[in-house]
Protein backbone atom coordinates (compact mmCIF):
# COMPACT_ATOMS: atom_id res chain seq x y z
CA UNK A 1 40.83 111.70 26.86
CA UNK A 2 42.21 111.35 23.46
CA UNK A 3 43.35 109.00 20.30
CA UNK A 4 46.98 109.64 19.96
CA UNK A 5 48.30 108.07 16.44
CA UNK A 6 51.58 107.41 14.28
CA UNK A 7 52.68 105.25 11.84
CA UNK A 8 55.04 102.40 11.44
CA UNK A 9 56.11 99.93 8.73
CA UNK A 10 57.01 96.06 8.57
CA UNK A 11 55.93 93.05 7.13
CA UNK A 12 52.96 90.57 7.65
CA UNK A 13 53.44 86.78 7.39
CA UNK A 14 51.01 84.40 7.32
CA UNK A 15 50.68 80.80 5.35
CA UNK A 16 54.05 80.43 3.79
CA UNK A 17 53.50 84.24 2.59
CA UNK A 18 55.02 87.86 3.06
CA UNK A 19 54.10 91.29 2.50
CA UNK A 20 54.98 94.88 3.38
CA UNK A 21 52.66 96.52 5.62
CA UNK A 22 52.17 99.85 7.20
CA UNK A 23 50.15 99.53 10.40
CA UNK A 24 48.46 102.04 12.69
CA UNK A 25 50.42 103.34 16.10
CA UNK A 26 47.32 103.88 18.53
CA UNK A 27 47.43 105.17 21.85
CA UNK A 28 44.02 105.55 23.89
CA UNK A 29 44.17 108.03 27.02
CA UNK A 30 45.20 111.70 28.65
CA UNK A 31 48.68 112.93 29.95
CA UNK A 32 48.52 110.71 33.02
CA UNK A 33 48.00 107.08 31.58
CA UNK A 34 47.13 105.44 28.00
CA UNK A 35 46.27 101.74 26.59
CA UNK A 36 48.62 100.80 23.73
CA UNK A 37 46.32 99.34 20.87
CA UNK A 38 48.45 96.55 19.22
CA UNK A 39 52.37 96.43 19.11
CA UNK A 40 53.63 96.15 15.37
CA UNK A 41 56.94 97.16 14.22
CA UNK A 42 59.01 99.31 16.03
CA UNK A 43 58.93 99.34 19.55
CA UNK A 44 60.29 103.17 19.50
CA UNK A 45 57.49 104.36 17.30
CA UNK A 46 54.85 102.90 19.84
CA UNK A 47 57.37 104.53 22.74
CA UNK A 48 57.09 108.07 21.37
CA UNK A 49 53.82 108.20 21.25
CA UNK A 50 53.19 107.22 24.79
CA UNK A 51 55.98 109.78 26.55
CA UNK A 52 55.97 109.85 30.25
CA UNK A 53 52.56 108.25 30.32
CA UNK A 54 51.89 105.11 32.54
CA UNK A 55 50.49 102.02 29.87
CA UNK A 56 47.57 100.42 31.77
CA UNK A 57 47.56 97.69 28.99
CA UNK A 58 48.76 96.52 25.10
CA UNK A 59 45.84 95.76 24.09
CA UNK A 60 45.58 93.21 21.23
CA UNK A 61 42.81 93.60 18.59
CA UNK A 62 43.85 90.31 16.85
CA UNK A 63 46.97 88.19 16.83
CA UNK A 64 48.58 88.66 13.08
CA UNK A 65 52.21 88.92 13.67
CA UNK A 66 51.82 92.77 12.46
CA UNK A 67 49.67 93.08 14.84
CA UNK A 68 51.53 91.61 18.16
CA UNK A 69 55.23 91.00 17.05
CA UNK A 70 56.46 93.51 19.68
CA UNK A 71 53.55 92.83 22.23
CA UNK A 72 55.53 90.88 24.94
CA UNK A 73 58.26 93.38 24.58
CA UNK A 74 56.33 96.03 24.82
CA UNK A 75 54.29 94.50 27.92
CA UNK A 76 58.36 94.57 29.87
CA UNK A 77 59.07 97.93 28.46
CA UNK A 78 55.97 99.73 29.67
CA UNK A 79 55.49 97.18 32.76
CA UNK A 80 52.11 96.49 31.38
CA UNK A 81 49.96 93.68 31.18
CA UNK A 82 49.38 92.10 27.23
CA UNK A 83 45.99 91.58 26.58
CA UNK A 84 44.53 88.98 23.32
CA UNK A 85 40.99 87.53 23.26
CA UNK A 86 41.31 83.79 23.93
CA UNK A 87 40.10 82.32 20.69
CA UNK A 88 43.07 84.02 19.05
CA UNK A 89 45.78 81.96 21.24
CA UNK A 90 46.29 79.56 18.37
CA UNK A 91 47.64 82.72 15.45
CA UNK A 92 49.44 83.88 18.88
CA UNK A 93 51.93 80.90 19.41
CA UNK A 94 52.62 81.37 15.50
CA UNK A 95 54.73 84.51 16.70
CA UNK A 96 55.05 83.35 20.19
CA UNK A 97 55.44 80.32 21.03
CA UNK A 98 57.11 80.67 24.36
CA UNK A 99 55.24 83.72 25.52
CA UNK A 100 51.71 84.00 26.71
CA UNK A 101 49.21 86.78 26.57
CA UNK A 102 48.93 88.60 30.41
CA UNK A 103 45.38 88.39 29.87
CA UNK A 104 42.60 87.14 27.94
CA UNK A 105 40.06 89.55 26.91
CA UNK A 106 36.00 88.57 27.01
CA UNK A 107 33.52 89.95 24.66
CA UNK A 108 31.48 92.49 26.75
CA UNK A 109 34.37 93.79 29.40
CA UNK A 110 34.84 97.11 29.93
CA UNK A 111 38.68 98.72 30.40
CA UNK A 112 39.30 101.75 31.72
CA UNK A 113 41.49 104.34 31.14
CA UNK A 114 42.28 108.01 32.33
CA UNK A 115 38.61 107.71 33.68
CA UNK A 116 36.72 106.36 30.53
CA UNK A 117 35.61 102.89 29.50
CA UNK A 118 36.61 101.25 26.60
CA UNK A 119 34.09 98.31 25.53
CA UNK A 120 35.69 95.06 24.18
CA UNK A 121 33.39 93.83 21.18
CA UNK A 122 34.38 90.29 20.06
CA UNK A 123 34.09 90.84 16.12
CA UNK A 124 35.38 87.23 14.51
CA UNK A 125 35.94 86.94 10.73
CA UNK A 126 39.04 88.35 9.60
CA UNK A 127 40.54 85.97 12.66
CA UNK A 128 38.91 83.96 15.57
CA UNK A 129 39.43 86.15 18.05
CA UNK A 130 39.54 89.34 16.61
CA UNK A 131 38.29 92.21 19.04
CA UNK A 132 36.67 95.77 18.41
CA UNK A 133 37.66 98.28 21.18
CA UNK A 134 34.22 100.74 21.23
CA UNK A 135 34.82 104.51 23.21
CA UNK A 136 31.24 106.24 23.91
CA UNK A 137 33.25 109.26 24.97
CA UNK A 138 34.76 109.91 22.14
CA UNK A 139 32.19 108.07 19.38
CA UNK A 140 35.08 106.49 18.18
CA UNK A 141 35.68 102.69 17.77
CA UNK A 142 39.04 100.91 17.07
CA UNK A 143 38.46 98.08 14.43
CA UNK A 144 42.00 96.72 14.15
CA UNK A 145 41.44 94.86 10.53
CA UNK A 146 37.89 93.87 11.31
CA UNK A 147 36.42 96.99 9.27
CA UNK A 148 38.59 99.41 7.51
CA UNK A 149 37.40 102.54 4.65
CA UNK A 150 35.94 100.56 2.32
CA UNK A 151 35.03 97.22 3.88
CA UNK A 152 35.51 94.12 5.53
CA UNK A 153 39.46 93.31 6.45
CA UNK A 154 40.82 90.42 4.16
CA UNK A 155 39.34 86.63 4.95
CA UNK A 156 41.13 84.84 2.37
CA UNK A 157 43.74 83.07 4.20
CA UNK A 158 43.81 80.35 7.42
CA UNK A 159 42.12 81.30 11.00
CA UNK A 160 39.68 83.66 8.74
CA UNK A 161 35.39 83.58 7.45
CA UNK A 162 34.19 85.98 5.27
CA UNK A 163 30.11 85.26 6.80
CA UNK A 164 31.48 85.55 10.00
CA UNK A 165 32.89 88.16 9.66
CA UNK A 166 30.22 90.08 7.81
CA UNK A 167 28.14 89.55 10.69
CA UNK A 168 30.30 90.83 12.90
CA UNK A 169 30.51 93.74 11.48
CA UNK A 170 26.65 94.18 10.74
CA UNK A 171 25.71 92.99 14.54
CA UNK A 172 28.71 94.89 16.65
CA UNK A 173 29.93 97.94 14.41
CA UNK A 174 27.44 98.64 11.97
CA UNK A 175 24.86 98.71 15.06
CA UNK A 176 26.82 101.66 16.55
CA UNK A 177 25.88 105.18 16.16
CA UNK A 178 25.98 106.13 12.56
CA UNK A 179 28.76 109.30 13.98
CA UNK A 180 30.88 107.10 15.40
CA UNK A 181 34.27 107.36 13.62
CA UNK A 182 35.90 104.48 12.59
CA UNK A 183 40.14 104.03 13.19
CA UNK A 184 41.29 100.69 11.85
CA UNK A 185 44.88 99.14 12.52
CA UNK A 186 46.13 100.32 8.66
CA UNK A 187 44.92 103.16 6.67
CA UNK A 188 42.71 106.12 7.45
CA UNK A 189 39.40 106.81 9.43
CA UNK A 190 35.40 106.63 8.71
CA UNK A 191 32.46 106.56 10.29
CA UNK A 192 29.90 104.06 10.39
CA UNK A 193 27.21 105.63 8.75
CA UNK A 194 29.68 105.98 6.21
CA UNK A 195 30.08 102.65 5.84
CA UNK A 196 26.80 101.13 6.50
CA UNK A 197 25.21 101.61 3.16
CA UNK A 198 27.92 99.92 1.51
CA UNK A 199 27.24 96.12 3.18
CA UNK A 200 25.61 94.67 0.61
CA UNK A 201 27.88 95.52 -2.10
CA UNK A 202 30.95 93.54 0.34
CA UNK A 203 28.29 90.83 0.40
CA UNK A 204 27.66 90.75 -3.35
CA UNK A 205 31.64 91.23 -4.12
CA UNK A 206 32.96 88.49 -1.52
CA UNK A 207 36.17 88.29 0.14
């Protein structure tokens, strides 16, 4: 079991506004079978990194266009289900608004893959229905752009709550082992004891 990881680049639109982006390619499994984390930009980064593999899912950690613009494609391509916690189906139609999710994720369910769970913690802020994807076996967790190096993900436009979101992070990541690394959907990795001493100070600066 492994984190397999690239990098591809696009744009993010939201609220009349666009910017460039690089987002994290993750793949979550062994040489048999992996879960695609998100779908951004290129459909033939996310390709390479899987190989041969079979997908047992895309998951979706939130529903920012970065974040699922190449979902339903990439559900055909890999003949996988798409997976997007319900209280992000509103941002979803934004980008799809013909296609639905395969599945709607539940705070609490376990996925598995290549033999190892993968615990779905619902972590609202930075949108409704943004989702936290925790792995025990490797003390890893997968933030998407609930928690990156340095703080909180942004909160400042629609569908986002900078309280919520704090708690959410204090109550579901901050809660896990201090070890446990952190990979978001843009940037690079930390760990949550890391992080942990720095909640106040997100607190104190706002979003």
């Amino acid at each position: 079991m492994r984190l397999d990881r690239s990098t591809s680049e696009g744009t993010f639109s939201l609220d009349g506004q666009t910017f460039d982006v690089e987002n994290n390619v993750l793949v979550l499994g062994d040489d048999a079978e992996c879960l695609v984390v998100d779908a951004p930009h290129d459909l033939g980064a996310i390709a390479e990194v899987v190989g041969d593999r079979r997908v047992v899912a895309v998951v979706c950690t939130h529903a920012h266009d970065d974040h699922v613009r190449l979902a339903p494609a990439a559900g055909e391509r890999f003949a996988a289900p798409v997976l997007l916690h319900r209280d992000d189906l509103g941002l979803w139609t934004l980008t799809h608004p013909a296609a639905a999710p395969t599945e709607l994720l539940e705070d609490g369910q376990v996925l598995t893959v290549a033999g190892t769970e993968v615990h779905v913690l619902h972590t609202p802020g930075h949108s409704p229905g943004s989702v936290c994807l925790y792995v025990p076996a490797l003390e890893t967790v997968l933030t998407g752009d609930t928690l990156f190096a340095g703080g909180p993900g942004a909160t400042g436009r629609s569908f986002s709550d900078f309280p919520t979101i704090i708690t959410s992070i204090r109550e579901r990541v901050l809660a896990l082992p201090p070890g446990t690394t952190v990979v978001p959907g843009h940037g690079g990795t930390t760990t949550v004891g890391d992080e942990a001493p720095h909640l106040q100070e997100w607190i104190d600066r706002g979003h």
